[in-house]
PDB file of N, CA and C in Angstrom:
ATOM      1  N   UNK A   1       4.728 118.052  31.529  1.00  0.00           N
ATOM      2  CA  UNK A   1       5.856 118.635  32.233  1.00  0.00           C
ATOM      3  C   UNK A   1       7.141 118.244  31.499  1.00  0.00           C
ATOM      4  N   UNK A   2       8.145 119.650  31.239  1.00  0.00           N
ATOM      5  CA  UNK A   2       9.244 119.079  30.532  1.00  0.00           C
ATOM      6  C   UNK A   2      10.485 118.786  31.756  1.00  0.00           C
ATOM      7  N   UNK A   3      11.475 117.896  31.399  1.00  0.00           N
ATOM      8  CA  UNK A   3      12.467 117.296  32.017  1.00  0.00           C
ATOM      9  C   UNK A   3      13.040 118.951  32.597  1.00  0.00           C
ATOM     10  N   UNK A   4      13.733 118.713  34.259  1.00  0.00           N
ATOM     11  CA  UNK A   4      14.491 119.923  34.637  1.00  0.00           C
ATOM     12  C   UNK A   4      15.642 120.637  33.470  1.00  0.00           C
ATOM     13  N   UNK A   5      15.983 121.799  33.025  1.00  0.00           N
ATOM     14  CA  UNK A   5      17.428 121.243  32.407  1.00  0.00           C
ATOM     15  C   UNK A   5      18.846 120.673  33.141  1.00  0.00           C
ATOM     16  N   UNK A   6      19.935 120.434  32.884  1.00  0.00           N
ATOM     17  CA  UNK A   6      21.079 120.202  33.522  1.00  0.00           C
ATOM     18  C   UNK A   6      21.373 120.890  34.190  1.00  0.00           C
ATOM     19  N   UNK A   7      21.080 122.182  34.220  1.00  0.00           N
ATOM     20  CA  UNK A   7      21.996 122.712  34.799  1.00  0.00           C
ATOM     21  C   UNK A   7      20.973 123.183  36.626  1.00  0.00           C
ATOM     22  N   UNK A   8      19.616 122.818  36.683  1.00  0.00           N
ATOM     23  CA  UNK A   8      19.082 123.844  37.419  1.00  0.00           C
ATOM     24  C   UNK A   8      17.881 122.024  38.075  1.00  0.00           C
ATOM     25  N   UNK A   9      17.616 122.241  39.002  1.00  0.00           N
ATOM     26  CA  UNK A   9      16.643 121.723  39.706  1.00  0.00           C
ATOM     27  C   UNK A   9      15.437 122.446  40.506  1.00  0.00           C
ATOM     28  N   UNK A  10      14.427 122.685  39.546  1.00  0.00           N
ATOM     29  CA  UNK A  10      13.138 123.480  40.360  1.00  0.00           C
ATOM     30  C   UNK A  10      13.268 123.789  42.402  1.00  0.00           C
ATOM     31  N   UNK A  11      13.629 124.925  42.539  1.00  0.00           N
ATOM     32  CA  UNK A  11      13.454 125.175  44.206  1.00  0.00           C
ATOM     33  C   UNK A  11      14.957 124.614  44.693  1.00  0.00           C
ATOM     34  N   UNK A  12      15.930 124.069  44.090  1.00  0.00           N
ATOM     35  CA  UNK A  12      17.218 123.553  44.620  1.00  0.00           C
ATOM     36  C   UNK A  12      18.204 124.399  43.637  1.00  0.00           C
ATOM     37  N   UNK A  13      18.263 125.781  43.436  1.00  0.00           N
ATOM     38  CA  UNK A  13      19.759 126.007  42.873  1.00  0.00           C
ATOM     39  C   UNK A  13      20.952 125.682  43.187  1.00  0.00           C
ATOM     40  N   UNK A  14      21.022 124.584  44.714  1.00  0.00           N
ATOM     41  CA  UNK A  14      22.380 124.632  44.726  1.00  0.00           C
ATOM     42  C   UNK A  14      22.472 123.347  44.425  1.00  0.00           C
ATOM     43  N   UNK A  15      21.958 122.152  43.821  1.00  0.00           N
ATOM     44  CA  UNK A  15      21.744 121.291  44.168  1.00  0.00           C
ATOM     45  C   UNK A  15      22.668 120.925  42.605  1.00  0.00           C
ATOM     46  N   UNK A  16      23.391 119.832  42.403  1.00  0.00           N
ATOM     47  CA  UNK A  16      24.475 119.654  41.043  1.00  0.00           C
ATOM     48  C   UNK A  16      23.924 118.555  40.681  1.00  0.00           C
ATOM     49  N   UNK A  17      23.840 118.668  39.082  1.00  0.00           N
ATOM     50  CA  UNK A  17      23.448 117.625  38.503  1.00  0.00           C
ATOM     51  C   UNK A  17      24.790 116.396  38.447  1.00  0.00           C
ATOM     52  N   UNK A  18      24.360 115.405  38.635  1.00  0.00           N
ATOM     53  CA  UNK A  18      25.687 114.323  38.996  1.00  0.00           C
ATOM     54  C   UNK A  18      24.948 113.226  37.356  1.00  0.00           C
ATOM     55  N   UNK A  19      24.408 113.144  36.726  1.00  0.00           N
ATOM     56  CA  UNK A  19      23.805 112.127  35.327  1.00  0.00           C
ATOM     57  C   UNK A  19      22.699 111.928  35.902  1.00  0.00           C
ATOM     58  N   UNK A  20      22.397 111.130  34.735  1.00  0.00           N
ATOM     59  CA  UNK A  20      21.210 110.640  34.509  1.00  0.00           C
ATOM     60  C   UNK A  20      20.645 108.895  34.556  1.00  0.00           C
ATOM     61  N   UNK A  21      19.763 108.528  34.596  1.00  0.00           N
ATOM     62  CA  UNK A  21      19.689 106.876  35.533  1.00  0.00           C
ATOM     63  C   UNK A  21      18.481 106.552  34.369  1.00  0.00           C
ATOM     64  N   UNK A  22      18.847 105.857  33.325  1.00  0.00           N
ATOM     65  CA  UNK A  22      17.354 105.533  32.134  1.00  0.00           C
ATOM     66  C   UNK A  22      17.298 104.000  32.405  1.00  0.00           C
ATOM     67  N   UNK A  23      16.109 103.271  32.568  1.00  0.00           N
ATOM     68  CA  UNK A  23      15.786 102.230  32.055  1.00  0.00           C
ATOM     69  C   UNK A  23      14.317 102.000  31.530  1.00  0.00           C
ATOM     70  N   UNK A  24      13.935 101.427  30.970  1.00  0.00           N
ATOM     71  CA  UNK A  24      12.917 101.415  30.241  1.00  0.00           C
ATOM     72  C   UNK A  24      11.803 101.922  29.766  1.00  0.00           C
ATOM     73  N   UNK A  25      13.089 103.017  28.433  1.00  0.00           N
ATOM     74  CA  UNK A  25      12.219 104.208  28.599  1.00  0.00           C
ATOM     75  C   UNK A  25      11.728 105.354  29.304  1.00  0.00           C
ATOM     76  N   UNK A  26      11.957 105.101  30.978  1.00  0.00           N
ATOM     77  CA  UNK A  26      12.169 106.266  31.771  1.00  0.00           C
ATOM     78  C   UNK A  26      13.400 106.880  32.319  1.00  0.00           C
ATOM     79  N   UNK A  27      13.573 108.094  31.731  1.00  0.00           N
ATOM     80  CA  UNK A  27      14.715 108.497  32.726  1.00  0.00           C
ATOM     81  C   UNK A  27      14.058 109.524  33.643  1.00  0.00           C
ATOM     82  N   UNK A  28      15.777 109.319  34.794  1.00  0.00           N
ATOM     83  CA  UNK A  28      15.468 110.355  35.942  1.00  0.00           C
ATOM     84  C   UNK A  28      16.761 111.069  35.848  1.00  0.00           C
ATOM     85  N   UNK A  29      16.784 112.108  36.409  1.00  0.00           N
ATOM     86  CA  UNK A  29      17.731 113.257  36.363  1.00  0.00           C
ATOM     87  C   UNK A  29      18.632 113.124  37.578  1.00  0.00           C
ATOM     88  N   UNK A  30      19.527 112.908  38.236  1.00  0.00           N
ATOM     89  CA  UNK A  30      19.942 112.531  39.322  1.00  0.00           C
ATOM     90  C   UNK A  30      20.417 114.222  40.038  1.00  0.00           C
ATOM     91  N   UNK A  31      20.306 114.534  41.042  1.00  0.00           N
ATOM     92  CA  UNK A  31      20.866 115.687  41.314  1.00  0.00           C
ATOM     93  C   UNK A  31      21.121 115.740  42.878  1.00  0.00           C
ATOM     94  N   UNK A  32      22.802 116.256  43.462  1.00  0.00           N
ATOM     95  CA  UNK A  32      23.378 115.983  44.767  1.00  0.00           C
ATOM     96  C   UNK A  32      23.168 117.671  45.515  1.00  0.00           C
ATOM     97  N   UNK A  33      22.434 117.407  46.652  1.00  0.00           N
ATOM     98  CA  UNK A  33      22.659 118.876  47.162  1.00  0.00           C
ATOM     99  C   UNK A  33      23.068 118.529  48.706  1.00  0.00           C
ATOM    100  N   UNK A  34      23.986 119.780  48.892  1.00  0.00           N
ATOM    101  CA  UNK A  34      24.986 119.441  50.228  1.00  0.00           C
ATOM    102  C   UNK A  34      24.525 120.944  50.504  1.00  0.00           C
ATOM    103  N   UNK A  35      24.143 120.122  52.187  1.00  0.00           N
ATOM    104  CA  UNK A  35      24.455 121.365  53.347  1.00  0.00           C
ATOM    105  C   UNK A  35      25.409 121.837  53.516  1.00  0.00           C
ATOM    106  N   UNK A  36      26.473 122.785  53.823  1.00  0.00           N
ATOM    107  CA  UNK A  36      27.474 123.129  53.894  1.00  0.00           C
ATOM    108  C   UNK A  36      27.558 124.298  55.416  1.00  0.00           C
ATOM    109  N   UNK A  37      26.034 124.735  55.532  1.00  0.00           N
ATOM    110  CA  UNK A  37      25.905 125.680  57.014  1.00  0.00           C
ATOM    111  C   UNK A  37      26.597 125.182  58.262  1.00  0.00           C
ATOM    112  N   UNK A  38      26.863 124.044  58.331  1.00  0.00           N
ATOM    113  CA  UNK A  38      27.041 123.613  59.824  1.00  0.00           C
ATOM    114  C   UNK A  38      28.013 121.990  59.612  1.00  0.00           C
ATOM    115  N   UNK A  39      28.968 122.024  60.813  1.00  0.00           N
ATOM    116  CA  UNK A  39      29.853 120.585  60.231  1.00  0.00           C
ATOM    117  C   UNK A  39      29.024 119.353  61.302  1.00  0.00           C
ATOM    118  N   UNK A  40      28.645 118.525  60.937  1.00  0.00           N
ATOM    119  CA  UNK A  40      29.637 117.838  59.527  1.00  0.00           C
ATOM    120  C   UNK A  40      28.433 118.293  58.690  1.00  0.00           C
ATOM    121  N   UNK A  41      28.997 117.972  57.194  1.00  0.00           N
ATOM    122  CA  UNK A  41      28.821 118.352  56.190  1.00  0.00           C
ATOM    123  C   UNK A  41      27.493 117.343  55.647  1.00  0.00           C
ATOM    124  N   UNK A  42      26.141 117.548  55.056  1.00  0.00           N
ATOM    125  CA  UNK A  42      25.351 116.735  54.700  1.00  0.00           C
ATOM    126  C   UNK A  42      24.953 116.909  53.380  1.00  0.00           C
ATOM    127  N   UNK A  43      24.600 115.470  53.303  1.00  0.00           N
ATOM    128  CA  UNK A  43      23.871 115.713  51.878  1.00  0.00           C
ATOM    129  C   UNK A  43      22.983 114.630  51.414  1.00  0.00           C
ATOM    130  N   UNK A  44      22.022 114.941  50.180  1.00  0.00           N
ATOM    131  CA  UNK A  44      21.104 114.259  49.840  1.00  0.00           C
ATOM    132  C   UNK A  44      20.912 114.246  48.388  1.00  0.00           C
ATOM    133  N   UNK A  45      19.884 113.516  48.369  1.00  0.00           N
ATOM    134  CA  UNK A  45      20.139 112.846  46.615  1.00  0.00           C
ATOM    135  C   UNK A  45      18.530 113.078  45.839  1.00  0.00           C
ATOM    136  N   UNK A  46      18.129 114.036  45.032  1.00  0.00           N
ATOM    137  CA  UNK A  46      17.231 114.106  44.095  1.00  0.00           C
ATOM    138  C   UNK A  46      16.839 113.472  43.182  1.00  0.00           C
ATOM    139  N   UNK A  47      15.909 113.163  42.601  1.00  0.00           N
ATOM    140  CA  UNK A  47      15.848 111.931  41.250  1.00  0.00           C
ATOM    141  C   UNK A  47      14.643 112.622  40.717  1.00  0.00           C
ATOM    142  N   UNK A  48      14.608 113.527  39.287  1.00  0.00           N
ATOM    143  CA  UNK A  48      13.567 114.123  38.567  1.00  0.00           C
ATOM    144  C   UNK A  48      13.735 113.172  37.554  1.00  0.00           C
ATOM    145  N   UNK A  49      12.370 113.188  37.130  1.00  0.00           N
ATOM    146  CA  UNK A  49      11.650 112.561  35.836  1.00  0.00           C
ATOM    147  C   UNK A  49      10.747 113.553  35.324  1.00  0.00           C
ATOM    148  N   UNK A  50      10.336 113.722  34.021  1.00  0.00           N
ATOM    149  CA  UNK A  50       9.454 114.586  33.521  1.00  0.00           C
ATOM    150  C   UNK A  50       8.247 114.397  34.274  1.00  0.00           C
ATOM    151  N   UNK A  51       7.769 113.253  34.920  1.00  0.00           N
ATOM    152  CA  UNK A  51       6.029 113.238  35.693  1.00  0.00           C
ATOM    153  C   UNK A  51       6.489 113.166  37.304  1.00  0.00           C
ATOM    154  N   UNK A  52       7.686 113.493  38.237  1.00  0.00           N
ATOM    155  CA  UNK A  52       8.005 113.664  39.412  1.00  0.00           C
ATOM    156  C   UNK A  52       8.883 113.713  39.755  1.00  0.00           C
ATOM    157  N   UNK A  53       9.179 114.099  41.084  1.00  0.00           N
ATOM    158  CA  UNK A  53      10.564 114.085  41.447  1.00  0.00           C
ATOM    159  C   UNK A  53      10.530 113.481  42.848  1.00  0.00           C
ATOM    160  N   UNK A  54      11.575 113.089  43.201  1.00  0.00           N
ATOM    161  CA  UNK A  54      11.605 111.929  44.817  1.00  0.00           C
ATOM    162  C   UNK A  54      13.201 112.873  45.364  1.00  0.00           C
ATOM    163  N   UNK A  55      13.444 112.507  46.632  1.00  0.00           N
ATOM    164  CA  UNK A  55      14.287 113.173  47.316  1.00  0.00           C
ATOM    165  C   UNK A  55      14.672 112.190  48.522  1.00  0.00           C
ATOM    166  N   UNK A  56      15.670 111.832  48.872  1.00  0.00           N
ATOM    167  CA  UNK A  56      15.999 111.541  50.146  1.00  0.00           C
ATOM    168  C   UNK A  56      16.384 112.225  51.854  1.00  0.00           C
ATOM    169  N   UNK A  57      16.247 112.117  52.387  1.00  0.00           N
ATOM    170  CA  UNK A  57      16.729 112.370  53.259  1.00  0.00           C
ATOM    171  C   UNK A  57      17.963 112.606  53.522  1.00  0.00           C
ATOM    172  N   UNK A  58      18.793 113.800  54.321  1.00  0.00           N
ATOM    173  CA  UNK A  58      20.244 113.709  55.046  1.00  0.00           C
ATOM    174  C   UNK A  58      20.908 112.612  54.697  1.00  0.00           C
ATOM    175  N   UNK A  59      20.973 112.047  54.017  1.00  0.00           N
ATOM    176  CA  UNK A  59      21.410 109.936  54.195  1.00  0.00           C
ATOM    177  C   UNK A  59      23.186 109.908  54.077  1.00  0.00           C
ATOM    178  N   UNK A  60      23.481 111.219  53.516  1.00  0.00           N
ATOM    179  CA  UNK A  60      25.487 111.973  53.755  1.00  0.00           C
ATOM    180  C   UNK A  60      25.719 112.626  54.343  1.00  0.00           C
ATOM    181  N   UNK A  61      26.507 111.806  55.340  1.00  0.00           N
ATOM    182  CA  UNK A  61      26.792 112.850  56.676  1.00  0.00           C
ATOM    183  C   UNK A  61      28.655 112.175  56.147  1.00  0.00           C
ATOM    184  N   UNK A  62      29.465 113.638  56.312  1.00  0.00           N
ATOM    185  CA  UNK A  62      31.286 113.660  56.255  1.00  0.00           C
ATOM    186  C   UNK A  62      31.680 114.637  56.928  1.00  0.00           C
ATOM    187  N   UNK A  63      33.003 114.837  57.455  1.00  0.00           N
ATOM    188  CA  UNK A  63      33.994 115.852  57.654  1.00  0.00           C
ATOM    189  C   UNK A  63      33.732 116.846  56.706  1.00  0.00           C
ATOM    190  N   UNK A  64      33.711 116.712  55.687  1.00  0.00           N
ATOM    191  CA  UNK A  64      33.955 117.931  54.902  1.00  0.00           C
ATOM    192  C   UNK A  64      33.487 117.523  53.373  1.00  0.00           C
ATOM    193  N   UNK A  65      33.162 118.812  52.503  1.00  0.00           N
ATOM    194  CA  UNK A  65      32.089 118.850  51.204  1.00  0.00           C
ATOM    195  C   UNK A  65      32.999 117.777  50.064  1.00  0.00           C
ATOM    196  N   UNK A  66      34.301 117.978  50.000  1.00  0.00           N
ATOM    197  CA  UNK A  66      35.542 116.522  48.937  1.00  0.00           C
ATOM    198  C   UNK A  66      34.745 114.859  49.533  1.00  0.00           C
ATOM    199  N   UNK A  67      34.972 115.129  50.932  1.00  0.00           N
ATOM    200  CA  UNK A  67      34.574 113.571  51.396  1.00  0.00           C
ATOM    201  C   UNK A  67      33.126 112.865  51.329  1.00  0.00           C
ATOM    202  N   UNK A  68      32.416 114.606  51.426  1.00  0.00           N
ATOM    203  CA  UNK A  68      30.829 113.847  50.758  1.00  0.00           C
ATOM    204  C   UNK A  68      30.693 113.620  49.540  1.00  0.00           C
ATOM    205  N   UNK A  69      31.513 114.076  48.267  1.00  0.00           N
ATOM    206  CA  UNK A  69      31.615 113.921  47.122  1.00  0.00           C
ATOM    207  C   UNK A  69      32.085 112.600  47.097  1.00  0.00           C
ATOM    208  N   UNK A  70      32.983 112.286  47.725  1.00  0.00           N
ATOM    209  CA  UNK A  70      33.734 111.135  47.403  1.00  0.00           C
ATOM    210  C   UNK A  70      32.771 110.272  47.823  1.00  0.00           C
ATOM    211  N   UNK A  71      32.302 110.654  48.639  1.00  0.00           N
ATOM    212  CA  UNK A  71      31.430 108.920  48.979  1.00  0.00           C
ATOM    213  C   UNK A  71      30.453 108.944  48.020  1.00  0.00           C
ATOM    214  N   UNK A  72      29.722 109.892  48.154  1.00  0.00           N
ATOM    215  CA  UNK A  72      28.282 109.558  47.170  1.00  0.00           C
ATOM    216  C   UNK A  72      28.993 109.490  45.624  1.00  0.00           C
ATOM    217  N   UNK A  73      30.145 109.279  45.328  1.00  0.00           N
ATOM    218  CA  UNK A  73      30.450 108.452  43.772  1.00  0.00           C
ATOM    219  C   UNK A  73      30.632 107.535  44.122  1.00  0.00           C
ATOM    220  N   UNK A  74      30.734 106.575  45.162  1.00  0.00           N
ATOM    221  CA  UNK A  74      31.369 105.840  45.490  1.00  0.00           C
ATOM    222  C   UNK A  74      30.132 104.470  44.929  1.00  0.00           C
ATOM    223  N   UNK A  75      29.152 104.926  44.981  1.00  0.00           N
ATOM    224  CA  UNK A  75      27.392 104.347  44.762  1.00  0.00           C
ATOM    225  C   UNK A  75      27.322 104.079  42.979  1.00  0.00           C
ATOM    226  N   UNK A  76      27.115 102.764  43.000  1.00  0.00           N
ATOM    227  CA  UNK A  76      27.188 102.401  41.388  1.00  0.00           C
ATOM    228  C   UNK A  76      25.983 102.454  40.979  1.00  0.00           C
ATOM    229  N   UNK A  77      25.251 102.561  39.629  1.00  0.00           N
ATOM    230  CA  UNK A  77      24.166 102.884  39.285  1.00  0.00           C
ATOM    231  C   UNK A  77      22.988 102.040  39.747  1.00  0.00           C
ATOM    232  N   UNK A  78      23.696 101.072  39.902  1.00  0.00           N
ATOM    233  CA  UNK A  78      22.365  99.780  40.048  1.00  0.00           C
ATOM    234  C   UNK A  78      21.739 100.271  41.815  1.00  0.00           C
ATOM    235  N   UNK A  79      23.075 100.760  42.912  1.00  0.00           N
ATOM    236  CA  UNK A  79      22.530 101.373  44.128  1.00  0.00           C
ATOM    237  C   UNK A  79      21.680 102.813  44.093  1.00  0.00           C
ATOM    238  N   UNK A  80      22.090 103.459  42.795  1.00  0.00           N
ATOM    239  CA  UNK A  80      21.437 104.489  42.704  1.00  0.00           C
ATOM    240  C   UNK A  80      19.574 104.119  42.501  1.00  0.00           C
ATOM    241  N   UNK A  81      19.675 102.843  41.462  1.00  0.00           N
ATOM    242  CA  UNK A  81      18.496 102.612  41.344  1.00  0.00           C
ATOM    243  C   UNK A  81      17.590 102.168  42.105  1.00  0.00           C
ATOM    244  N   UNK A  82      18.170 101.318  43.291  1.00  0.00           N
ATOM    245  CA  UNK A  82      17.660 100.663  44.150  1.00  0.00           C
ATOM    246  C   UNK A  82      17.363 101.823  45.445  1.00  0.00           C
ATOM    247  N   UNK A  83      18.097 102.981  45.268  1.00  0.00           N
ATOM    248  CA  UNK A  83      17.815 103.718  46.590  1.00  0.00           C
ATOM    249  C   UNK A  83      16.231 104.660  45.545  1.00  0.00           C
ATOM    250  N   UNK A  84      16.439 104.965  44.570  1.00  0.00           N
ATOM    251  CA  UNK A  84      15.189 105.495  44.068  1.00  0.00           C
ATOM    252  C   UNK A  84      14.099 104.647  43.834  1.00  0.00           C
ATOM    253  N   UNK A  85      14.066 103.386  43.715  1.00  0.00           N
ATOM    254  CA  UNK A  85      12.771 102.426  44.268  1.00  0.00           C
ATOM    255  C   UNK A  85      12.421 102.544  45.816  1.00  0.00           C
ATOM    256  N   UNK A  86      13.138 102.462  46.710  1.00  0.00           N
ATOM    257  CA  UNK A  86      12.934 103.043  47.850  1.00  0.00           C
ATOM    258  C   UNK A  86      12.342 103.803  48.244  1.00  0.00           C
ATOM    259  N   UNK A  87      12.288 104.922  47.417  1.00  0.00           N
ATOM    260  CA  UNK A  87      11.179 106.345  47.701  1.00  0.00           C
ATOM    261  C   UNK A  87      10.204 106.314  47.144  1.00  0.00           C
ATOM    262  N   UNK A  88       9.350 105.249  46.168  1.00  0.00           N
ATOM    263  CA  UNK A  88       8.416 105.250  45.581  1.00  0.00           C
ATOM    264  C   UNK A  88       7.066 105.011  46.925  1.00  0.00           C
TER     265      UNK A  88
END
């Protein structure tokens, strides 16, 4: 299986690639997709690798689609990593 490209996540077109998370030798593709149908505003966090992909749950709930952006940068890589051990 080859890596998603940047720009697209299998079954999630709306979903934005935010980087990429490598350590040893594996990377994962990080990708943010927000509900936007109904307020407040939600969102969740993707993590592809060429052999799977993991997904979280709703876990961004805001007022509005700027403030869910803002928070989920707000998450430094090492939390990114630790929330994708989580889903294993």
């Amino acid at each position: 299986m080859t890596q998603p490209s940047v720009a697209e996540l299998p079954d999630l077109p709306g979903a934005r690639f935010l980087g990429d998370l490598a350590r040893g030798g594996v990377t994962w593709r990080v990708f943010f997709e927000i509900n936007t149908d109904h307020a407040p505003v939600r969102g969740r966090v993707h993590f592809a690798s060429e052999a799977e992909q993991r997904a979280t749950g709703w876990i961004f709930v805001e007022p509005t689609e700027e403030e869910l952006l803002t928070r989920f940068h707000e998450f430094s890589a090492l939390e990114l990593w630790r929330l994708l051990e989580s889903l294993a």
